[in-house]
N, C-alpha and C. Protein backbone atom coordinates (compact mmCIF):
# COMPACT_ATOMS: atom_id res chain seq x y z
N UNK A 1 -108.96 112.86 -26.02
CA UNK A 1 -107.56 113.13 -26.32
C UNK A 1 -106.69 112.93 -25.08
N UNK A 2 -107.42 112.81 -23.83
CA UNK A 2 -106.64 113.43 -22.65
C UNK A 2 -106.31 111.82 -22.53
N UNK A 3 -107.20 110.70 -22.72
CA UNK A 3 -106.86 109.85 -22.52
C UNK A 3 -105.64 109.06 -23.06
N UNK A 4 -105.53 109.24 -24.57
CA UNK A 4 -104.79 108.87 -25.33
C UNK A 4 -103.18 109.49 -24.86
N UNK A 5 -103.39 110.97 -24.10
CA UNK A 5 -101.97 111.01 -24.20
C UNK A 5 -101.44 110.50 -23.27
N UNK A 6 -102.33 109.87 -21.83
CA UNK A 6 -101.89 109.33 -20.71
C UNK A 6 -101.52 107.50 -21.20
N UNK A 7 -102.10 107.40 -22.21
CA UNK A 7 -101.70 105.91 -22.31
C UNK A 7 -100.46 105.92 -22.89
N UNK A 8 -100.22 106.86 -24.03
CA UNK A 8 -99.02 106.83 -24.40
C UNK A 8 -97.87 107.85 -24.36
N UNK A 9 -98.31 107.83 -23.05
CA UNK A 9 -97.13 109.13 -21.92
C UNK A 9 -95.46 108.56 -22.32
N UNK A 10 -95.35 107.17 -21.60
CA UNK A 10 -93.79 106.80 -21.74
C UNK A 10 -93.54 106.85 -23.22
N UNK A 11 -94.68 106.58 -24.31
CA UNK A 11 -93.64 106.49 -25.42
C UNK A 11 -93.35 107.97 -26.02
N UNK A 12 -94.32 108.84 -25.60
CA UNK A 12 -94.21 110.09 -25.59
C UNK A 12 -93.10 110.96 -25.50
N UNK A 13 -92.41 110.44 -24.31
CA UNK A 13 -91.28 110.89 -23.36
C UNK A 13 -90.08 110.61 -24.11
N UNK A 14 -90.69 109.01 -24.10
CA UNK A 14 -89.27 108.52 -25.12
C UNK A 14 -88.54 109.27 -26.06
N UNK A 15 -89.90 109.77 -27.23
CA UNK A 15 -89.96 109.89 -28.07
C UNK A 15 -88.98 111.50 -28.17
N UNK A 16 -90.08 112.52 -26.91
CA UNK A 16 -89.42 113.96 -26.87
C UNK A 16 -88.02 113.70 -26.65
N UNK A 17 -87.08 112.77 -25.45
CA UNK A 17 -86.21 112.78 -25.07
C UNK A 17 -85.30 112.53 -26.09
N UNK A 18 -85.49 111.38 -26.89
CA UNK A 18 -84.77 110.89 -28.67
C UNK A 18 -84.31 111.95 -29.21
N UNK A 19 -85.18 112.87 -29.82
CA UNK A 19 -85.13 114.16 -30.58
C UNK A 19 -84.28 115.06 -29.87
N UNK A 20 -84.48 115.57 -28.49
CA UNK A 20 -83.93 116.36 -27.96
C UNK A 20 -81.92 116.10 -27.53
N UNK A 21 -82.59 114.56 -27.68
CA UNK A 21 -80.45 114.27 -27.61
C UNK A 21 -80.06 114.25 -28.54
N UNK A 22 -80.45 113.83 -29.70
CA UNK A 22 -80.03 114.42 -31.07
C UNK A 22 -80.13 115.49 -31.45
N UNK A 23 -80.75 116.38 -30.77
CA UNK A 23 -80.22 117.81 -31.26
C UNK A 23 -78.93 118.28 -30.54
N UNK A 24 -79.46 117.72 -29.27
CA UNK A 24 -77.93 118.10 -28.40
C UNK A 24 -76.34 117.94 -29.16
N UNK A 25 -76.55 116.72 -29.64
CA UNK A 25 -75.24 115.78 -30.12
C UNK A 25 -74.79 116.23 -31.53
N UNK A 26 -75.98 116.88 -32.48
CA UNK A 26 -76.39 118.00 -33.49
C UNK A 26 -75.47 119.19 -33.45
N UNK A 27 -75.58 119.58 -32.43
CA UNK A 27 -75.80 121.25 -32.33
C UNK A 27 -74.44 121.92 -31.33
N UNK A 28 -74.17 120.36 -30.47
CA UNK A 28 -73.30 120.79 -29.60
C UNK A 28 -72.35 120.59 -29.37
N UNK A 29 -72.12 118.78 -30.14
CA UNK A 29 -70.62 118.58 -30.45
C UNK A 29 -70.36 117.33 -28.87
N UNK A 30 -68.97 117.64 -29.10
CA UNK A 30 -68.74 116.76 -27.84
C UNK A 30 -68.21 118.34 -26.89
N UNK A 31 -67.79 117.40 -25.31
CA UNK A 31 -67.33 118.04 -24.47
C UNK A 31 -68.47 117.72 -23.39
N UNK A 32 -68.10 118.94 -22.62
CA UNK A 32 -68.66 118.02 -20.61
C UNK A 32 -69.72 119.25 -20.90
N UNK A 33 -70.35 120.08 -21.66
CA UNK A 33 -71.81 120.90 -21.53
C UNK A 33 -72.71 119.89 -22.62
N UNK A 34 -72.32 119.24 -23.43
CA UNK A 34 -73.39 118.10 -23.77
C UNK A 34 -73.93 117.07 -22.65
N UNK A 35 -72.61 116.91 -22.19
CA UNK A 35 -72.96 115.60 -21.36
C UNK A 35 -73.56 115.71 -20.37
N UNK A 36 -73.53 117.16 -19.06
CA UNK A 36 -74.63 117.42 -18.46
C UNK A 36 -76.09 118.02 -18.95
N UNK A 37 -75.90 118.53 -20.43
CA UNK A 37 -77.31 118.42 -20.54
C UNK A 37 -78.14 117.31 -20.82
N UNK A 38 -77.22 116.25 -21.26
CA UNK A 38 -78.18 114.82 -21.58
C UNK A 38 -78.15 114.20 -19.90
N UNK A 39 -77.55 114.84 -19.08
CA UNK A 39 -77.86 114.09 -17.91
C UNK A 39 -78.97 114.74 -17.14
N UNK A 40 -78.80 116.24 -17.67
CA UNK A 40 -80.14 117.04 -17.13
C UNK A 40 -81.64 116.36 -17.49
N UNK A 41 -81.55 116.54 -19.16
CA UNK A 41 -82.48 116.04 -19.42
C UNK A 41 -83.09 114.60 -19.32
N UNK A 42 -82.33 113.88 -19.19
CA UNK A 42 -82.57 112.18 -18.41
C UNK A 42 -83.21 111.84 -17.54
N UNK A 43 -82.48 113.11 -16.62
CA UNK A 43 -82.88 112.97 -15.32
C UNK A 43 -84.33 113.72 -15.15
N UNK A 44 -85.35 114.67 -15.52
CA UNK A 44 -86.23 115.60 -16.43
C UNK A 44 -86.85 114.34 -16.63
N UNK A 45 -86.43 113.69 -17.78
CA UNK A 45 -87.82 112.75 -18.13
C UNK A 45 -87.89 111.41 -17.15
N UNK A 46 -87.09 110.50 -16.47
CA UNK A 46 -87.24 110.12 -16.01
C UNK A 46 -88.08 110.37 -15.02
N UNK A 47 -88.01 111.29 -14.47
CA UNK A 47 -88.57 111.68 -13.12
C UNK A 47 -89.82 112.38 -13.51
N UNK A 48 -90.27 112.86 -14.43
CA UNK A 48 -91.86 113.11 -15.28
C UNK A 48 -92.20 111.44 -15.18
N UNK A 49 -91.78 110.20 -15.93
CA UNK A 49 -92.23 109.39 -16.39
C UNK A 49 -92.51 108.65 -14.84
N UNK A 50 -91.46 109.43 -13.71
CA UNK A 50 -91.87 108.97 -12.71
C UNK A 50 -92.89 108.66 -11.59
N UNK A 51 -92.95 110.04 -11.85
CA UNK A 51 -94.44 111.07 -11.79
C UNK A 51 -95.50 110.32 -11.88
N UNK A 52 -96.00 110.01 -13.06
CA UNK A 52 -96.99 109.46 -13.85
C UNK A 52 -97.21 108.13 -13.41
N UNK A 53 -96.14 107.13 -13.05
CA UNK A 53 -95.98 105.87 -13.08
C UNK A 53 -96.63 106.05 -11.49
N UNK A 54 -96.21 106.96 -10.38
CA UNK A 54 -96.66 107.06 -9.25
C UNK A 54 -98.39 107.26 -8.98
N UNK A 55 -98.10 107.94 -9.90
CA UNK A 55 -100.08 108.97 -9.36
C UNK A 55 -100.69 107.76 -10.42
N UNK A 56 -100.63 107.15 -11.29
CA UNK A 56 -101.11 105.89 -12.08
C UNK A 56 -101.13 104.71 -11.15
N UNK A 57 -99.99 104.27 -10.03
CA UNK A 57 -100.09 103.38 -9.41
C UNK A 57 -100.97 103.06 -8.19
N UNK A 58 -101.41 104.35 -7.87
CA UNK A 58 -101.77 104.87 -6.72
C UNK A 58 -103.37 105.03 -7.15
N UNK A 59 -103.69 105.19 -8.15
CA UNK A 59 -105.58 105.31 -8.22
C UNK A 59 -105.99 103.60 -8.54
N UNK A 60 -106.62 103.96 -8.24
CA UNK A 60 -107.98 102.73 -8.47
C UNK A 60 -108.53 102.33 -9.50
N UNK A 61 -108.47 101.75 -10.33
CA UNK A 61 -108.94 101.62 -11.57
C UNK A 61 -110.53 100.65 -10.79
N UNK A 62 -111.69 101.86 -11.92
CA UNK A 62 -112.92 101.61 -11.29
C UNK A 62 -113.65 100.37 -12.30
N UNK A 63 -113.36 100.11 -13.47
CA UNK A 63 -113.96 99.41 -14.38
C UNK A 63 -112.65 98.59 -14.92
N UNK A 64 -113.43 97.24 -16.05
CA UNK A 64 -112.31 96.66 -16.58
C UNK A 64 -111.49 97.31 -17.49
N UNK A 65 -111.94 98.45 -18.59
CA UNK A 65 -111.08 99.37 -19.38
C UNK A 65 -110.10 100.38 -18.79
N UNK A 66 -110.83 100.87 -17.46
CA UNK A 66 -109.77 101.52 -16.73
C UNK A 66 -108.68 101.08 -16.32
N UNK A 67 -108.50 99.67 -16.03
CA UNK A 67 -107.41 98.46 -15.27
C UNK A 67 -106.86 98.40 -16.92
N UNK A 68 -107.65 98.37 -17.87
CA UNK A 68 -106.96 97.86 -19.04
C UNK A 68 -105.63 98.93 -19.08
N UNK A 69 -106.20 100.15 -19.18
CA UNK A 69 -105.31 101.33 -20.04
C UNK A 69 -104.26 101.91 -18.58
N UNK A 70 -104.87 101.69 -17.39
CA UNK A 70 -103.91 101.21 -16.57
C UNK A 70 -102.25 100.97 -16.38
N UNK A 71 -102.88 99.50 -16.44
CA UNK A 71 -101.94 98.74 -16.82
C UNK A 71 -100.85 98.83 -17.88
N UNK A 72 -101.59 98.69 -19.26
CA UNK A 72 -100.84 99.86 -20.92
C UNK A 72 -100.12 100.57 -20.33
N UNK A 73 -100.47 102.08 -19.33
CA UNK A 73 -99.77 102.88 -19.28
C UNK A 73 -98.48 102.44 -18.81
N UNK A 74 -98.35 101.73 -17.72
CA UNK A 74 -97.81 101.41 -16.60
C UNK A 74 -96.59 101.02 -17.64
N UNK A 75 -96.89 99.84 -18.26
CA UNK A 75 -95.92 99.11 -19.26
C UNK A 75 -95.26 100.09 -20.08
N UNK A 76 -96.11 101.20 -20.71
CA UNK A 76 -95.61 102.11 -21.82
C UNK A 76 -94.58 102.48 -20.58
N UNK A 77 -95.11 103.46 -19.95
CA UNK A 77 -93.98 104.33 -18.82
C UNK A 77 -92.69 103.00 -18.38
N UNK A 78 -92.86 102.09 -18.56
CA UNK A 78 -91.67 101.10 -17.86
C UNK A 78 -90.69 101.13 -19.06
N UNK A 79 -91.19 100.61 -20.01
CA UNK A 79 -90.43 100.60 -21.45
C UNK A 79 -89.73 102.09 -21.95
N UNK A 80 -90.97 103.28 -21.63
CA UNK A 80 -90.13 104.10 -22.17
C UNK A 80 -88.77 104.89 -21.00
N UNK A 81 -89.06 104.26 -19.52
CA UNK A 81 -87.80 104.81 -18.64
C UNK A 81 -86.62 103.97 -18.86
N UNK A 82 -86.82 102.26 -19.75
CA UNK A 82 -85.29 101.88 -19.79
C UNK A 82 -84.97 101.88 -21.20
N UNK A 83 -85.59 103.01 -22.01
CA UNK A 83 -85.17 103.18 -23.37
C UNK A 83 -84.75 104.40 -23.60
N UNK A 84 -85.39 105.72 -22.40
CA UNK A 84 -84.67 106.58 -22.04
C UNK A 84 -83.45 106.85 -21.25
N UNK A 85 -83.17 105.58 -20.46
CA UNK A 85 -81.52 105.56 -19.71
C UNK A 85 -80.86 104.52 -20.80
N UNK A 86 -81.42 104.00 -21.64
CA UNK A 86 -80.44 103.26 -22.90
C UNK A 86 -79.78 104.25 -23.47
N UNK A 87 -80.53 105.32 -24.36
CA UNK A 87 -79.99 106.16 -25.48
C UNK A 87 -79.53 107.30 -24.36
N UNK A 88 -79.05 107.34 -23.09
CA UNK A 88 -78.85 108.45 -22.47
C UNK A 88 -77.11 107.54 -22.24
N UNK A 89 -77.05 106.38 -22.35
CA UNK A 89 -75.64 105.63 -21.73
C UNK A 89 -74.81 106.33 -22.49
N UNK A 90 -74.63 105.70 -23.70
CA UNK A 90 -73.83 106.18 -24.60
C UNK A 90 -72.82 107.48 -24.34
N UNK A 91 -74.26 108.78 -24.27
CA UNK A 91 -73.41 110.03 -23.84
C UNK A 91 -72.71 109.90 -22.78
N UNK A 92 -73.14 109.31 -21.33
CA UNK A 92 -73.20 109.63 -20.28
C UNK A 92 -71.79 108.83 -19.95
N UNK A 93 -71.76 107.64 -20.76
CA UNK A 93 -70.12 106.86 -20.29
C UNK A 93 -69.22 107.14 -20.99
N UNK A 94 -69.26 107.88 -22.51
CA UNK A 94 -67.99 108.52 -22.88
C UNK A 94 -67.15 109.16 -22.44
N UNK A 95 -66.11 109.14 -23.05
CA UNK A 95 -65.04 109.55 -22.71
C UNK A 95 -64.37 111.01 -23.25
């Protein structure tokens, strides 16, 4: 299991971060306490997905499946940090 959730960490992130700005945008309306919490939380997953992308870049992959899922991760975590500053624009440049 442990493996599976490291491969699909970024879409993971993505995924929590999605939900959680739609509740924001849900629940809270407009004004400047939405907009720093979607910048809180942006900034929160980015820097988790950052995390991961670091201590992932930094080991050794010992076999060819390890380089495989690796790599996967690497891509998942890339995709899901510019799909998490995509759906974070919107809030963040309104007006």
């Amino acid at each position: 299991m442990r493996g599976w959730l490291i491969l699909l960490s970024g879409l993971v992130l993505w995924a929590g971060h999605f939900f959680l700005l739609y509740g924001i945008g849900e629940f809270w309306g407009e004004g400047i306490a939405p907009r720093i919490a979607v910048a809180i939380l942006t900034l929160a997953a980015l820097g988790i997905a950052a995390a991961i992308f670091l201590r992932l870049w930094r080991a050794a992959p010992v076999d060819g499946h390890e380089r495989w899922r690796r790599q996967s991760t690497l891509g998942g975590l890339l995709l899901g940090g510019v799909a998490i500053l995509w759906q974070a624009l919107p809030a963040l440049l309104s007006q």
